[in-house]
C-alpha atoms as a PDB file:
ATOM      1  CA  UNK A   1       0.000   0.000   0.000  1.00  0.00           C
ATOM      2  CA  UNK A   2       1.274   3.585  -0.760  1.00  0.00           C
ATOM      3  CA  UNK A   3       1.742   6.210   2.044  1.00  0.00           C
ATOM      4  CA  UNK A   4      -0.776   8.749   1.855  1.00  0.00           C
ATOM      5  CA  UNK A   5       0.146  12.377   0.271  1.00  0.00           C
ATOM      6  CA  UNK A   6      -1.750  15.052   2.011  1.00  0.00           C
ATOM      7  CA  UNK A   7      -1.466  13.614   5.868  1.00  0.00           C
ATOM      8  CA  UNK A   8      -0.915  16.205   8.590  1.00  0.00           C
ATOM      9  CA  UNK A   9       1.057  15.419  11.686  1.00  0.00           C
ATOM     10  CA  UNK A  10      -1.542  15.724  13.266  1.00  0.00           C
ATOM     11  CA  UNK A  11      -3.788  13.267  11.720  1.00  0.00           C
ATOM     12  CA  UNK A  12      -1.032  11.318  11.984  1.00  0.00           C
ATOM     13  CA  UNK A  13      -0.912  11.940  15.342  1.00  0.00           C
ATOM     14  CA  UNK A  14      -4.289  11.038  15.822  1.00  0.00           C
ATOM     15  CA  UNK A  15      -3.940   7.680  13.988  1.00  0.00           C
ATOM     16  CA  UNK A  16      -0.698   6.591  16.213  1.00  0.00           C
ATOM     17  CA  UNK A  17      -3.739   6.803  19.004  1.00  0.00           C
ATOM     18  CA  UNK A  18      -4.355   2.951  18.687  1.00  0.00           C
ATOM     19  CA  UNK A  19      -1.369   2.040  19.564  1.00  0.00           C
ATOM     20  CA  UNK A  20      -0.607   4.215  22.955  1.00  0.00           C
ATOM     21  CA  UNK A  21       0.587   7.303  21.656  1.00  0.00           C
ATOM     22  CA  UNK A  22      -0.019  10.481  23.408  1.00  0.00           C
ATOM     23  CA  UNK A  23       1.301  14.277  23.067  1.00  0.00           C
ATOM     24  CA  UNK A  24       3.949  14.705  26.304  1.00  0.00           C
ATOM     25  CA  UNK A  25       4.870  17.895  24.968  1.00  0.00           C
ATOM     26  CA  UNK A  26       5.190  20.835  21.916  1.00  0.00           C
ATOM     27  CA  UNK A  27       7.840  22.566  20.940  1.00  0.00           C
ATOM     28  CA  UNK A  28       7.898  25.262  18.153  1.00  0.00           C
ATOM     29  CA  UNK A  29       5.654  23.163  15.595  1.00  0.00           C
ATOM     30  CA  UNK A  30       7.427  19.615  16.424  1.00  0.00           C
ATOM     31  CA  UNK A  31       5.249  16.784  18.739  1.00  0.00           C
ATOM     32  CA  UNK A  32       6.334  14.374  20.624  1.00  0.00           C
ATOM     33  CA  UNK A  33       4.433  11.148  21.533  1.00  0.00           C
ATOM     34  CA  UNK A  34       4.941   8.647  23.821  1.00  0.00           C
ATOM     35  CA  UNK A  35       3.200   4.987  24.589  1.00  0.00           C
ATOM     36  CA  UNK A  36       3.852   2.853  27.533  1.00  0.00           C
ATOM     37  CA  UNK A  37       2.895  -0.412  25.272  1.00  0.00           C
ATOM     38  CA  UNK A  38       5.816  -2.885  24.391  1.00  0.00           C
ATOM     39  CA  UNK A  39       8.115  -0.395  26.755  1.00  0.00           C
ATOM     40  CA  UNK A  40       8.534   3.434  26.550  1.00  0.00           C
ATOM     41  CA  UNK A  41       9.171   4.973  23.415  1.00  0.00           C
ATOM     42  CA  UNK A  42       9.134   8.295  21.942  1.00  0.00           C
ATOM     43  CA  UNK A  43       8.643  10.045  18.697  1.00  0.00           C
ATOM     44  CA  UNK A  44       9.180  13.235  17.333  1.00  0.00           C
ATOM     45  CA  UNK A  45       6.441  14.497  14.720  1.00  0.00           C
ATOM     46  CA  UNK A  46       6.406  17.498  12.715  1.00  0.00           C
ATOM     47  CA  UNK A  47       3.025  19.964  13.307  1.00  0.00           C
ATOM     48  CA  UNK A  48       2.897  20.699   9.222  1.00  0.00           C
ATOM     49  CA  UNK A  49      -0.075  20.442   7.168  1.00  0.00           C
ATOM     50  CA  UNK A  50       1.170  18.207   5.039  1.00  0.00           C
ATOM     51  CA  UNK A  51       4.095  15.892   5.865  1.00  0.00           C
ATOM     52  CA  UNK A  52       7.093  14.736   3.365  1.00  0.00           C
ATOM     53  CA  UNK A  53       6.710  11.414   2.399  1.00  0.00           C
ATOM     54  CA  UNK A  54      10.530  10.482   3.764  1.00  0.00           C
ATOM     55  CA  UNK A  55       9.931  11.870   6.849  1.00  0.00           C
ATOM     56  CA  UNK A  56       5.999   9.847   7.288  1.00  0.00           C
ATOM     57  CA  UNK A  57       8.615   7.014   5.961  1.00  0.00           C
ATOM     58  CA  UNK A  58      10.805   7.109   8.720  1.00  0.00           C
ATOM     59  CA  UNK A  59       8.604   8.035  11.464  1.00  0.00           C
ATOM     60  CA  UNK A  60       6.296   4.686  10.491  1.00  0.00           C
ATOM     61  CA  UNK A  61       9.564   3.070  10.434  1.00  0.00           C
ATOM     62  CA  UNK A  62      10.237   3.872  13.606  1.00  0.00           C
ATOM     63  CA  UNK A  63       7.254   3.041  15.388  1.00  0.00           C
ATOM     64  CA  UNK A  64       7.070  -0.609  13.203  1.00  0.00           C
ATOM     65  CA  UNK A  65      10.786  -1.448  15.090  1.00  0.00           C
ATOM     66  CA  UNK A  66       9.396  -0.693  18.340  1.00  0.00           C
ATOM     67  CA  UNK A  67       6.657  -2.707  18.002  1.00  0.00           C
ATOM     68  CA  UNK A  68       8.469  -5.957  16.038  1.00  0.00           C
ATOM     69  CA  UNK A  69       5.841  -5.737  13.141  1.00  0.00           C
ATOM     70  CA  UNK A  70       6.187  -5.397   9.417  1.00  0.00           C
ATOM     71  CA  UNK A  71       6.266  -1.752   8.260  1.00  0.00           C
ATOM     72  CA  UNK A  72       3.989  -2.601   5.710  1.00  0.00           C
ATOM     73  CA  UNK A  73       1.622  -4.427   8.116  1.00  0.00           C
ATOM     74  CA  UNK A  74       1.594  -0.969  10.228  1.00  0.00           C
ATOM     75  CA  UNK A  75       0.788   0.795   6.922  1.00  0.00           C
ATOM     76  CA  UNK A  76      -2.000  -1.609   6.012  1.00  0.00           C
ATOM     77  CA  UNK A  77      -3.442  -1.478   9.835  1.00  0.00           C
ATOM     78  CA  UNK A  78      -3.275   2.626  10.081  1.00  0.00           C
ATOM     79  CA  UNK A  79      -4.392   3.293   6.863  1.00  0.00           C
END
């Protein structure tokens, strides 16, 4: 499945919901989220209107290692 064009951060944001992730803090226009599931981890998430696709890329990548699944299985499950 392709990454979506037009996704905000925070829709994106929103989406990451499911599995834990809540706003700890702002900064300027950067998020970050943190879950408690499958141990602590953080991410860091651009407050744009519309996010590059390398940087949804990496951020999906990110959460996908934390949680030991298949990026494209995260893909296919948030979008």
């Amino acid at each position: 499945m392709k990454l979506p064009r037009e996704i905000s951060g925070k829709e994106l944001a929103g989406l990451l919901k499911r599995y834990g992730y809540e706003i700890t803090r702002q900064t300027g226009s950067h998020m970050r989220l943190t879950t408690d599931q499958k141990g602590v981890h953080h991410i860091t998430i651009p407050n744009h209107k519309s996010l590059k696709i390398g940087t949804l890329s990496s951020i999906l990548s990110d959460v996908a290692v934390h949680f030991k699944m298949d990026k494209s299985d995260l893909i296919e499950e948030i979008f």
